[in-house]
PDB file of N, CA and C in Angstrom:
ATOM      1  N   UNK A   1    -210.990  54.115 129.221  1.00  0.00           N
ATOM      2  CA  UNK A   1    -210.801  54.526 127.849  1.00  0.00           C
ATOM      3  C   UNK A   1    -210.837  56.053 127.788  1.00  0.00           C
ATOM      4  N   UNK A   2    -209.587  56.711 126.913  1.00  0.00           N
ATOM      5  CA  UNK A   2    -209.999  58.059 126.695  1.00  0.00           C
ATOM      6  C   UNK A   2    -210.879  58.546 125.842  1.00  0.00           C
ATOM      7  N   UNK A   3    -211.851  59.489 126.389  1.00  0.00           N
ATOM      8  CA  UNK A   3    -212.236  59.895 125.090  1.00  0.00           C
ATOM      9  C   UNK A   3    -212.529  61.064 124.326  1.00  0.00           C
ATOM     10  N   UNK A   4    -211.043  61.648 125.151  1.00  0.00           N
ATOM     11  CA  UNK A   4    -211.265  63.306 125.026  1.00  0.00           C
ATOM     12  C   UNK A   4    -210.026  63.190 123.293  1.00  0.00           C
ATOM     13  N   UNK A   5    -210.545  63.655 122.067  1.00  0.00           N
ATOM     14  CA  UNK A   5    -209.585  63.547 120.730  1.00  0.00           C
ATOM     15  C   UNK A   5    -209.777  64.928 120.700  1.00  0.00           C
ATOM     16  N   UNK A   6    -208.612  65.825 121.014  1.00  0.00           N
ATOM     17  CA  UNK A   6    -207.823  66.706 121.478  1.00  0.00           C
ATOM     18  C   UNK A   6    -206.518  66.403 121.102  1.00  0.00           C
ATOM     19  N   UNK A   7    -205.915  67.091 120.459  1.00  0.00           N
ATOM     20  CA  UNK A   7    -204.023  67.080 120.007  1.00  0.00           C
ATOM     21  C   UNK A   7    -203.147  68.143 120.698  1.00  0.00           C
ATOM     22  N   UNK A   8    -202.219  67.507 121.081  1.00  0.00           N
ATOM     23  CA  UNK A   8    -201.410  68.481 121.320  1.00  0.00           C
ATOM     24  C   UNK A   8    -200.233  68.764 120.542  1.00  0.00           C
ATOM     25  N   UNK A   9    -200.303  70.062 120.237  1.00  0.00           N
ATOM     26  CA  UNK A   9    -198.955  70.266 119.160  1.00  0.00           C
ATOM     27  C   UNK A   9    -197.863  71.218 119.419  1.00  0.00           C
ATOM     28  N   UNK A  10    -196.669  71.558 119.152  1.00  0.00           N
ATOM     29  CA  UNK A  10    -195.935  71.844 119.206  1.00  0.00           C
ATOM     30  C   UNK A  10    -195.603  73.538 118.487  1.00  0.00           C
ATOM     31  N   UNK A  11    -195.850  74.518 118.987  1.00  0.00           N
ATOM     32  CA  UNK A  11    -195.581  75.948 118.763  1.00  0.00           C
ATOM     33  C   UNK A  11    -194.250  76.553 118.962  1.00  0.00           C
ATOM     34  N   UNK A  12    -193.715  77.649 118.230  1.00  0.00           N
ATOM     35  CA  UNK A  12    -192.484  77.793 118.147  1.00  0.00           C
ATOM     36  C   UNK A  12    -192.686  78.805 119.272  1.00  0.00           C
ATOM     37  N   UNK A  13    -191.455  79.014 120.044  1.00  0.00           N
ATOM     38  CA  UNK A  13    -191.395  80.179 121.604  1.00  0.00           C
ATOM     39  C   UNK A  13    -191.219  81.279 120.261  1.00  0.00           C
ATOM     40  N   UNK A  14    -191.296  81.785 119.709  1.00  0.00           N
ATOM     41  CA  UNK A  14    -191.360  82.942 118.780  1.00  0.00           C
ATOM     42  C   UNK A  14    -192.783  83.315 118.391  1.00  0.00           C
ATOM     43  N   UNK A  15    -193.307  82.258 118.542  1.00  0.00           N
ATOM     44  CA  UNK A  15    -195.001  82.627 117.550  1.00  0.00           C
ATOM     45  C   UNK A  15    -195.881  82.818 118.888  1.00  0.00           C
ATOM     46  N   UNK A  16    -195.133  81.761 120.288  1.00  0.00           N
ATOM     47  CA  UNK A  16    -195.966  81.878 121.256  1.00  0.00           C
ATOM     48  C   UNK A  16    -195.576  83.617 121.919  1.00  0.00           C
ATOM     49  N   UNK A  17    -194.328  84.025 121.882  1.00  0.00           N
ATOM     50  CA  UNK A  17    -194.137  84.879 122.159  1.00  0.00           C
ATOM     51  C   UNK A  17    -194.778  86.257 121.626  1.00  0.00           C
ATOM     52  N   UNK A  18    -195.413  86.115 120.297  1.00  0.00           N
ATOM     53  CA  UNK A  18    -195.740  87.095 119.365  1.00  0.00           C
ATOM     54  C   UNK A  18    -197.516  87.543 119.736  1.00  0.00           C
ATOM     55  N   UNK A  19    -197.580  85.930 120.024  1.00  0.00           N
ATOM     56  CA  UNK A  19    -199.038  85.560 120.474  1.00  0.00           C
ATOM     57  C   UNK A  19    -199.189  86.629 121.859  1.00  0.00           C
ATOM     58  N   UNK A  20    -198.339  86.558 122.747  1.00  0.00           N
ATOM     59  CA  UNK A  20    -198.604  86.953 124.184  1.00  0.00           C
ATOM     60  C   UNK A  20    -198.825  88.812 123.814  1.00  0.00           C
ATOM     61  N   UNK A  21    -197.805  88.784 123.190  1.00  0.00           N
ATOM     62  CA  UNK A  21    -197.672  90.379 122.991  1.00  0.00           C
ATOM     63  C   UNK A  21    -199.139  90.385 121.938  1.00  0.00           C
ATOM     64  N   UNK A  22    -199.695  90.424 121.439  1.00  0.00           N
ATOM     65  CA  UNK A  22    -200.897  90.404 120.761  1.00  0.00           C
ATOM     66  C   UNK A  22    -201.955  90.627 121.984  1.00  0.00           C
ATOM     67  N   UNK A  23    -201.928  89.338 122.545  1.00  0.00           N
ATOM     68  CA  UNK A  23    -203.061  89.363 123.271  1.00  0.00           C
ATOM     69  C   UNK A  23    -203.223  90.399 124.439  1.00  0.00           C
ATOM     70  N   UNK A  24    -202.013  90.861 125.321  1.00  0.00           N
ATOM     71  CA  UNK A  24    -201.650  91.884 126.270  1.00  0.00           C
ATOM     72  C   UNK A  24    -201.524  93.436 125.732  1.00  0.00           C
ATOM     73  N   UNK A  25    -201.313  93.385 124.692  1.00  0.00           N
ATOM     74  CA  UNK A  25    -201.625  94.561 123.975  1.00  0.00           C
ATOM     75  C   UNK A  25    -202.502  95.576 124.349  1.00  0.00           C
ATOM     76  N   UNK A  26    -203.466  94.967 124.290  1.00  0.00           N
ATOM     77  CA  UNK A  26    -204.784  96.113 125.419  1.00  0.00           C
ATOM     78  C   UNK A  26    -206.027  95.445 125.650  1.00  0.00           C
ATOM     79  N   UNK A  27    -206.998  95.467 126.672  1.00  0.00           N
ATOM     80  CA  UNK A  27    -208.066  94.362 127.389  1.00  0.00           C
ATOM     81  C   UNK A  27    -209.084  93.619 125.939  1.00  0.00           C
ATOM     82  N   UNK A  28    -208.815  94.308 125.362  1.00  0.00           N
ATOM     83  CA  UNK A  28    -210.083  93.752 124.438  1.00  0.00           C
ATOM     84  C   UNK A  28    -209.771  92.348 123.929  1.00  0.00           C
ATOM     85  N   UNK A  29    -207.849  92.469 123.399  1.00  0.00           N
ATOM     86  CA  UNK A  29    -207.538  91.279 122.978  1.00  0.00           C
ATOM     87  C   UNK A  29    -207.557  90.307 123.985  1.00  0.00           C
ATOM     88  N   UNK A  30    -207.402  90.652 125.700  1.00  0.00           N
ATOM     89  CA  UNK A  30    -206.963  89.792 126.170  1.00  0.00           C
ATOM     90  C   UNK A  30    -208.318  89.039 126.597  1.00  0.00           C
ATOM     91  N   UNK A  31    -209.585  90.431 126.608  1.00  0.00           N
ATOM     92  CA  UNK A  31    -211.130  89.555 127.158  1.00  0.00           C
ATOM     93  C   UNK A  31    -211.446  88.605 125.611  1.00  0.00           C
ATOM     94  N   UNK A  32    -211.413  88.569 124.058  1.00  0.00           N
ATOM     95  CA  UNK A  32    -211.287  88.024 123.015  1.00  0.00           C
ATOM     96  C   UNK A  32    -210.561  86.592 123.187  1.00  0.00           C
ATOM     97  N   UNK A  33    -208.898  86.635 123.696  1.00  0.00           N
ATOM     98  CA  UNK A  33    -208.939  85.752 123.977  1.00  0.00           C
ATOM     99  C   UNK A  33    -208.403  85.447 125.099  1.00  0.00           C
ATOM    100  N   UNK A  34    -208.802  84.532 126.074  1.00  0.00           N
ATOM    101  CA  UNK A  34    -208.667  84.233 127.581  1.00  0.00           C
ATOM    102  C   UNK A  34    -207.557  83.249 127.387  1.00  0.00           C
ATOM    103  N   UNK A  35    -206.834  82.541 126.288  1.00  0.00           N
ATOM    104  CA  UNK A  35    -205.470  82.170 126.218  1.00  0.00           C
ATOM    105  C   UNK A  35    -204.979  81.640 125.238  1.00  0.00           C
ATOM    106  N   UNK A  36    -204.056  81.153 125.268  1.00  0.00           N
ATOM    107  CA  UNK A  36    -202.944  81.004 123.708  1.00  0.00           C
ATOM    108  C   UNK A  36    -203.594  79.936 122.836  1.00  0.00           C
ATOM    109  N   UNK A  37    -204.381  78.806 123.847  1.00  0.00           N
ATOM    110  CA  UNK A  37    -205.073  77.969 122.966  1.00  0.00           C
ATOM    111  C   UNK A  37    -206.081  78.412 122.330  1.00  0.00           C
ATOM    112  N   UNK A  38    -206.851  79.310 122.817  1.00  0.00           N
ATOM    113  CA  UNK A  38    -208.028  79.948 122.797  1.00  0.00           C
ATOM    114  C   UNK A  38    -207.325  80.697 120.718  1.00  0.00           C
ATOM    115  N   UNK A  39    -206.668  81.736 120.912  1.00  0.00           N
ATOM    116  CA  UNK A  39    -206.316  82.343 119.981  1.00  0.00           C
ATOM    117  C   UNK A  39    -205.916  81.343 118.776  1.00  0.00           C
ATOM    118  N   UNK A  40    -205.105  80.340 119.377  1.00  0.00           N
ATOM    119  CA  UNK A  40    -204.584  79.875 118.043  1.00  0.00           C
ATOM    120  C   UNK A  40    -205.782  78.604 117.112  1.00  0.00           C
ATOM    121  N   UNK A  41    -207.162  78.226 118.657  1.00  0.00           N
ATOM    122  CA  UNK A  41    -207.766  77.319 117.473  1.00  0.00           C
ATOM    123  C   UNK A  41    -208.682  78.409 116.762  1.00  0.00           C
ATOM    124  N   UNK A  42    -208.898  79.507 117.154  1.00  0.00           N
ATOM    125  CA  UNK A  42    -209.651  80.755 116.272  1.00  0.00           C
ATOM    126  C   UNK A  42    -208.781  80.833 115.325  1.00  0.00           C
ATOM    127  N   UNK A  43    -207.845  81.392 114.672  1.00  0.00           N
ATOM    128  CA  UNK A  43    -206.943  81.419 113.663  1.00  0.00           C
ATOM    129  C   UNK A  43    -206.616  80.598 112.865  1.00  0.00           C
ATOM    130  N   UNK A  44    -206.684  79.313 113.123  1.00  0.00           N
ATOM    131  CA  UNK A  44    -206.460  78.217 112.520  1.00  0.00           C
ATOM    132  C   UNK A  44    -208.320  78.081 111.633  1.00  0.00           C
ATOM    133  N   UNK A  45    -209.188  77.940 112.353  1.00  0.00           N
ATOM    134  CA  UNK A  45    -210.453  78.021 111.809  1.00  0.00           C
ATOM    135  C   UNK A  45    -210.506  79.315 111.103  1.00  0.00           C
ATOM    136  N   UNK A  46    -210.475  80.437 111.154  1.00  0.00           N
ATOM    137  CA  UNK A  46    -210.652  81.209 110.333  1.00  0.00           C
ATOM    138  C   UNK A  46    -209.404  81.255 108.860  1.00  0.00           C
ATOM    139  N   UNK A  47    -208.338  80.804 109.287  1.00  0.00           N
ATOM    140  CA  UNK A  47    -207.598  80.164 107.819  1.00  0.00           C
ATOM    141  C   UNK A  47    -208.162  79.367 107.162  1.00  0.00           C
ATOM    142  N   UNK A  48    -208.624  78.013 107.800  1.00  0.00           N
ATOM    143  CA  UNK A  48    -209.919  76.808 107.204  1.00  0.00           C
ATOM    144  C   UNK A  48    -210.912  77.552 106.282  1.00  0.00           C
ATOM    145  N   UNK A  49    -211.497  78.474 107.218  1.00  0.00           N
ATOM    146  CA  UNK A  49    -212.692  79.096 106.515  1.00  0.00           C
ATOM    147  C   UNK A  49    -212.207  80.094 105.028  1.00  0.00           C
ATOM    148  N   UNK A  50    -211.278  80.650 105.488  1.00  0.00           N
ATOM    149  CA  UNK A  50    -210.979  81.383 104.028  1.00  0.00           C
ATOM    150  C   UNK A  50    -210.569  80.591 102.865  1.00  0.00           C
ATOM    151  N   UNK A  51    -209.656  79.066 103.214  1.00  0.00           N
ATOM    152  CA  UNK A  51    -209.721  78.100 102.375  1.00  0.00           C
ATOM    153  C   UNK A  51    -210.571  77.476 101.873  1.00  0.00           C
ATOM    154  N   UNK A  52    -212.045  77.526 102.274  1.00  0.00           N
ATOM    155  CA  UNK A  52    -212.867  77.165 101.944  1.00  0.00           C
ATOM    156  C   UNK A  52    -213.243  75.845 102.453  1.00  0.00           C
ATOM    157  N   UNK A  53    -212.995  75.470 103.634  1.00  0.00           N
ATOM    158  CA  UNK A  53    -213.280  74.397 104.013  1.00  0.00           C
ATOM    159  C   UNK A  53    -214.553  74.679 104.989  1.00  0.00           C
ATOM    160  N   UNK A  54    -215.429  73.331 104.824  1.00  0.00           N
ATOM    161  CA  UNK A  54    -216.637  73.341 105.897  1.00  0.00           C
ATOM    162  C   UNK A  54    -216.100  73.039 106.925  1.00  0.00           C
ATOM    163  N   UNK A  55    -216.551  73.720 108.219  1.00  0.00           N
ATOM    164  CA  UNK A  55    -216.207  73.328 109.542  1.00  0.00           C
ATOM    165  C   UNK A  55    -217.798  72.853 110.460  1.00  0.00           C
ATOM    166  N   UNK A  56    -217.551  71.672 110.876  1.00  0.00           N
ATOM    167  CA  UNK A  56    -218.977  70.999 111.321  1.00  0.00           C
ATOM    168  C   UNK A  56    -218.455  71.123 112.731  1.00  0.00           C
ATOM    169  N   UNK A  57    -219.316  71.863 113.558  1.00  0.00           N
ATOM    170  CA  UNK A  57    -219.532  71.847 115.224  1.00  0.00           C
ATOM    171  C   UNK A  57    -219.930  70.483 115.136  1.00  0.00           C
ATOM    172  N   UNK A  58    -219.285  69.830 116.386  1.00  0.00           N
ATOM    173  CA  UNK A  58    -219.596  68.464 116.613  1.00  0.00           C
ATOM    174  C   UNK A  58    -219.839  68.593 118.154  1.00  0.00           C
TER     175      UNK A  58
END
């Protein structure tokens, strides 16, 4: 049985591309984030959070 609930989704080569140049930009972004997944579930939670949604560490 799996029981890793983890999604995988689908990013546009434009946003991933925008992403890379962000993060390579200069060391800080890239030690911040160590990769594209890394960046995009931070961003996505900090949109949550400005929407006002609770986010529960599980």
């Amino acid at each position: 049985m799996v029981t890793n609930k983890e999604t995988t989704v689908k990013v546009s080569r434009w946003l991933v591309e925008e992403i890379d140049k962000y993060v390579n930009k200069n060391m800080k972004n890239a030690s911040d984030f160590p990769s594209k997944r890394n960046f995009v579930d931070r961003a996505i939670m900090l949109l949550l959070e400005e929407k006002g949604v609770k986010l529960d560490e599980k």
